[in-house]
N, C-alpha and C. Protein backbone atom coordinates (compact mmCIF):
# COMPACT_ATOMS: atom_id res chain seq x y z
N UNK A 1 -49.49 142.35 95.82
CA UNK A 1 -48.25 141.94 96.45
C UNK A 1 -47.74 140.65 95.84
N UNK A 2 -48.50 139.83 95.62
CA UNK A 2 -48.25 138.23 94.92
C UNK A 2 -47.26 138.99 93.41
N UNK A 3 -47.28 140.03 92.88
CA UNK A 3 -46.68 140.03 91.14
C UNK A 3 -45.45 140.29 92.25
N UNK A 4 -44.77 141.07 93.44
CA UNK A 4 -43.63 141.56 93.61
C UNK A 4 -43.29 139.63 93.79
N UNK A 5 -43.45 139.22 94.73
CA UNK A 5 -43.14 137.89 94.70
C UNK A 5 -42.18 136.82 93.45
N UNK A 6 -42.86 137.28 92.50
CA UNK A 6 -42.59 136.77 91.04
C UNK A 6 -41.34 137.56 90.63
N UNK A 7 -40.78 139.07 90.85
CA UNK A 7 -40.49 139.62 90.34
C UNK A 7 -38.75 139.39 90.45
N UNK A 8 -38.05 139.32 89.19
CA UNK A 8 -36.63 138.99 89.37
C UNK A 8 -35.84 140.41 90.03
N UNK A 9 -35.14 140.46 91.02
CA UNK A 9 -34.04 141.49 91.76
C UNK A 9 -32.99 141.33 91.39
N UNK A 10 -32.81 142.62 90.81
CA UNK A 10 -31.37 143.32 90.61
C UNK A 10 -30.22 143.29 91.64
N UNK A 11 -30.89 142.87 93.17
CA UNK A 11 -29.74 142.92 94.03
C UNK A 11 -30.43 142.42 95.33
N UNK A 12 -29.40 142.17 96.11
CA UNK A 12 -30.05 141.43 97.49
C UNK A 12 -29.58 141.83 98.92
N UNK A 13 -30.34 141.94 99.54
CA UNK A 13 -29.49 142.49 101.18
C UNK A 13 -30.35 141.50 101.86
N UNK A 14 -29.73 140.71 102.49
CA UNK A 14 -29.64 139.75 103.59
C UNK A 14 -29.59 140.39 104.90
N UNK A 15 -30.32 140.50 105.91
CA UNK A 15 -29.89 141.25 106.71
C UNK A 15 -31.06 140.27 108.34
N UNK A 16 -30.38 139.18 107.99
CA UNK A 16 -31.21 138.17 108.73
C UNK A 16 -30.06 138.22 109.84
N UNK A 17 -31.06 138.24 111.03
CA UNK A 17 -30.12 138.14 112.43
C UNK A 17 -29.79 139.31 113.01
N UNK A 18 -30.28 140.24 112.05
CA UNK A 18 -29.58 141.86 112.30
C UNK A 18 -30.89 142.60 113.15
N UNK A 19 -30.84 143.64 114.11
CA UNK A 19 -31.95 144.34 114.47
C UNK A 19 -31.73 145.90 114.85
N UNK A 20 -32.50 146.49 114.65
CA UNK A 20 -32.98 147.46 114.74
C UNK A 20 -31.68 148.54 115.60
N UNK A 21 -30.69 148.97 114.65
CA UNK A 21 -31.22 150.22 113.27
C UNK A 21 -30.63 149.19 112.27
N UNK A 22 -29.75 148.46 112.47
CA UNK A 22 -28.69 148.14 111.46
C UNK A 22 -29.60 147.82 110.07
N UNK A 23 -30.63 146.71 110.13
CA UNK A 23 -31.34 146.69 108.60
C UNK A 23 -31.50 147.50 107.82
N UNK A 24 -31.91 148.80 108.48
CA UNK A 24 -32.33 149.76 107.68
C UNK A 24 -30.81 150.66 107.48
N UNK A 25 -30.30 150.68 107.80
CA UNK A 25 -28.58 151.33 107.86
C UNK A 25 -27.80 150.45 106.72
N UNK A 26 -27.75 149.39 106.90
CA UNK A 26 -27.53 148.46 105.54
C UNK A 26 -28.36 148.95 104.12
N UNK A 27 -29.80 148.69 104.51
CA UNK A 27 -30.62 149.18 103.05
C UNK A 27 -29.97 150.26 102.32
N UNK A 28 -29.56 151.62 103.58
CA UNK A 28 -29.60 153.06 102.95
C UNK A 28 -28.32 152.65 102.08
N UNK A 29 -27.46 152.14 102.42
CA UNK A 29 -26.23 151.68 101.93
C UNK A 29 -25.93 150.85 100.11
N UNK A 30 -27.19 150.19 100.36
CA UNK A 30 -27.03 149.16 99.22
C UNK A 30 -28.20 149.86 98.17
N UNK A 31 -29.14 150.38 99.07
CA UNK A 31 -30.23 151.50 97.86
C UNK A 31 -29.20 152.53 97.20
N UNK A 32 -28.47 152.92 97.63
CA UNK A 32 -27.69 153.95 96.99
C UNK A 32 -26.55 153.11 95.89
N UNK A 33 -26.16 151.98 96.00
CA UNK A 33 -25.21 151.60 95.10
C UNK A 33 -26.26 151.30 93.86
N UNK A 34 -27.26 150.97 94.09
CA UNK A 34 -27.93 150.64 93.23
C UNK A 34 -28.33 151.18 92.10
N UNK A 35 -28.77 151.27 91.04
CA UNK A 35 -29.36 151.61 89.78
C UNK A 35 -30.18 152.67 89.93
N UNK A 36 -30.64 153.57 89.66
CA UNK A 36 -31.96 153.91 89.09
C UNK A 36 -33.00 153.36 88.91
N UNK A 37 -33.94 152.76 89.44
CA UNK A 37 -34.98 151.92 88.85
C UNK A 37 -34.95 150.01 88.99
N UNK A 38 -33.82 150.47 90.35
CA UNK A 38 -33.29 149.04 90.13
C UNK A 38 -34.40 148.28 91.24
N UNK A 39 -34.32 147.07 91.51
CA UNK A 39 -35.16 146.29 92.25
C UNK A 39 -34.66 145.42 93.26
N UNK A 40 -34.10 145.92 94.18
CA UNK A 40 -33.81 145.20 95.42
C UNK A 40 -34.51 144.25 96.61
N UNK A 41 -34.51 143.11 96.61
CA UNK A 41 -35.00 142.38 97.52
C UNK A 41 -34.31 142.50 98.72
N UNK A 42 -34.65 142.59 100.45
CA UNK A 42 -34.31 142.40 101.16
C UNK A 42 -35.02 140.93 102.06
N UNK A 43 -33.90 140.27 102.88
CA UNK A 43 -34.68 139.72 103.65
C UNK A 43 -34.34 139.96 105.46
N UNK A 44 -35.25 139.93 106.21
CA UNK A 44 -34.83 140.99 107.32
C UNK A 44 -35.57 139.61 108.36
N UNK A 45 -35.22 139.76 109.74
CA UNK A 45 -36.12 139.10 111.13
C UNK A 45 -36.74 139.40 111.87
N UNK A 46 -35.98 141.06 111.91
CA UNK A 46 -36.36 141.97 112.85
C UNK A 46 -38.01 142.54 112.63
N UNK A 47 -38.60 142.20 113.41
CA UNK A 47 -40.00 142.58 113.38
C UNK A 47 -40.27 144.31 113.39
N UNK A 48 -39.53 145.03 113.98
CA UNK A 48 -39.77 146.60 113.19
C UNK A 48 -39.24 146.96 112.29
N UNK A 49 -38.83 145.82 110.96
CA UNK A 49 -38.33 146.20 109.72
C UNK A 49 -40.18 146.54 108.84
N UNK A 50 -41.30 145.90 109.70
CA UNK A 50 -42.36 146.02 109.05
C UNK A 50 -43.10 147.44 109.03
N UNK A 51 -42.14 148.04 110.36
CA UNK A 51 -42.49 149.47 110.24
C UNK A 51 -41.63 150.82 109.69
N UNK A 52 -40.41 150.16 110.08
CA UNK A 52 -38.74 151.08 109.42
C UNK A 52 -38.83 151.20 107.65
N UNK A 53 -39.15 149.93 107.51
CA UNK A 53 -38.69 150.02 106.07
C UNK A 53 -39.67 150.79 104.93
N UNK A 54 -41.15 150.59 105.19
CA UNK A 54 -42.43 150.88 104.53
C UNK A 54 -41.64 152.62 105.19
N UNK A 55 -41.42 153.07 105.81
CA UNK A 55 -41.26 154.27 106.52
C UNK A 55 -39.69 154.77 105.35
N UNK A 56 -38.99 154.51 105.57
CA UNK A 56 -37.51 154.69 104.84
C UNK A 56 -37.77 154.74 103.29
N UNK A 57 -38.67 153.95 102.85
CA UNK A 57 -39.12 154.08 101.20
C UNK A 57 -40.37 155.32 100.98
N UNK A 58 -41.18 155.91 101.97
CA UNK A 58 -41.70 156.66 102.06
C UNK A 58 -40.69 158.16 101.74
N UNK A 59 -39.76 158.16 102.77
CA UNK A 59 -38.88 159.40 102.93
C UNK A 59 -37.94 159.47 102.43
N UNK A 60 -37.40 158.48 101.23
CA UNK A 60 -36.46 158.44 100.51
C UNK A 60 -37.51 158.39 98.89
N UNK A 61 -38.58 158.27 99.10
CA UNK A 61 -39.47 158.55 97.47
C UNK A 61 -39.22 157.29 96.67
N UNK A 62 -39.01 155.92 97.61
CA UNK A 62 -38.69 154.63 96.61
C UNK A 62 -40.13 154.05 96.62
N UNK A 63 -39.93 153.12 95.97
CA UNK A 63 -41.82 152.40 95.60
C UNK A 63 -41.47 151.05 96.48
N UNK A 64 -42.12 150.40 97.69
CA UNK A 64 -42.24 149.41 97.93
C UNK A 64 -43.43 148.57 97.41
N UNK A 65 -42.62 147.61 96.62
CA UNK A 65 -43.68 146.72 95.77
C UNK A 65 -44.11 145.95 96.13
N UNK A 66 -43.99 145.32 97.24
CA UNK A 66 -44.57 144.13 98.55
C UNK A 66 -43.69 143.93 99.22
N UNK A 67 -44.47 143.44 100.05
CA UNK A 67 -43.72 142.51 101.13
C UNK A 67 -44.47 141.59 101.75
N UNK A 68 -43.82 140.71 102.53
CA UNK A 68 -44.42 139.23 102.97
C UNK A 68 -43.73 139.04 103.98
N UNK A 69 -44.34 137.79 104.51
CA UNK A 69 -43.95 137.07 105.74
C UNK A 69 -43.68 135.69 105.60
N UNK A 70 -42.84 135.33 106.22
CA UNK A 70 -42.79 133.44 106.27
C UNK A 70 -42.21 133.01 107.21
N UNK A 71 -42.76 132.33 108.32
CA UNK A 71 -42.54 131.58 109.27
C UNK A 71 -41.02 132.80 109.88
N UNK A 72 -41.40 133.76 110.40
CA UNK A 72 -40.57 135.07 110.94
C UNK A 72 -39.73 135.51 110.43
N UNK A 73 -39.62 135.41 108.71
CA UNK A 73 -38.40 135.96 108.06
C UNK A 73 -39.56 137.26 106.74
N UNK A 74 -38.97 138.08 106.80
CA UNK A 74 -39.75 139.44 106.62
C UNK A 74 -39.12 139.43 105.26
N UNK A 75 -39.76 139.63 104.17
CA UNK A 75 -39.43 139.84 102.88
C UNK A 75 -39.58 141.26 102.39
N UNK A 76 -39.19 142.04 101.82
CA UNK A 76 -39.46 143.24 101.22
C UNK A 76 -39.26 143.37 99.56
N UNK A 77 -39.77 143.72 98.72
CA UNK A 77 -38.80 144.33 97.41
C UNK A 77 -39.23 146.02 97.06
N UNK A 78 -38.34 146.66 96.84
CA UNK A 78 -38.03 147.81 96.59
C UNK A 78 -37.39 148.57 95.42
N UNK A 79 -38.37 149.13 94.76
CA UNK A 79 -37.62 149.54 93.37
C UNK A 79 -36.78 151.19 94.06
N UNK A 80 -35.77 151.38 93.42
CA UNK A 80 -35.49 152.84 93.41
C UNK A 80 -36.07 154.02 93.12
N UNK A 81 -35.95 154.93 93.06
CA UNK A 81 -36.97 156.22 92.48
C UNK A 81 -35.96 156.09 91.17
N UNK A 82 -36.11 156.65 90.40
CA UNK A 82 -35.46 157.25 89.09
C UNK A 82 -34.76 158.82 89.34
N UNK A 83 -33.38 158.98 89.02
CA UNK A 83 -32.86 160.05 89.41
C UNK A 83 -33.52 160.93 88.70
């Protein structure tokens, strides 16, 4: 999880303050504008983004490359699948 940390993102969704569905309703939104292979960081508050999101990259076939915590702000990064 520490290399996703390091890793530069292609794009960003902010979605601090927001809860449950909207984070993940945003993601589906901004995963799709995205690249192929691209690498999106989110940062989220909502404490069932730790279960929505690992869940949403499961059933959409994307790779979650870590995620973290810091003082209640939920980090994620997420590569795309490749079309």
């Amino acid at each position: 999880m520490s290399e996703a940390l390091t890793l530069n993102h292609d794009d960003l969704l902010d979605a601090s303050g927001l809860n449950c569905p909207e984070p993940v309703m945003m993601l589906h939104n901004k995963v799709r504008d995205l690249s192929p292979g691209g690498l999106l960081k989110v940062i989220a508050t909502d404490p069932s983004t730790r279960r929505d999101i690992p869940k949403f990259c499961v059933f959409l076939g994307h790779e979650l490359l870590g995620q973290a915590e810091e003082d209640g702000t939920y980090l994620y990064w997420i590569r795309k699948k490749a079309d």
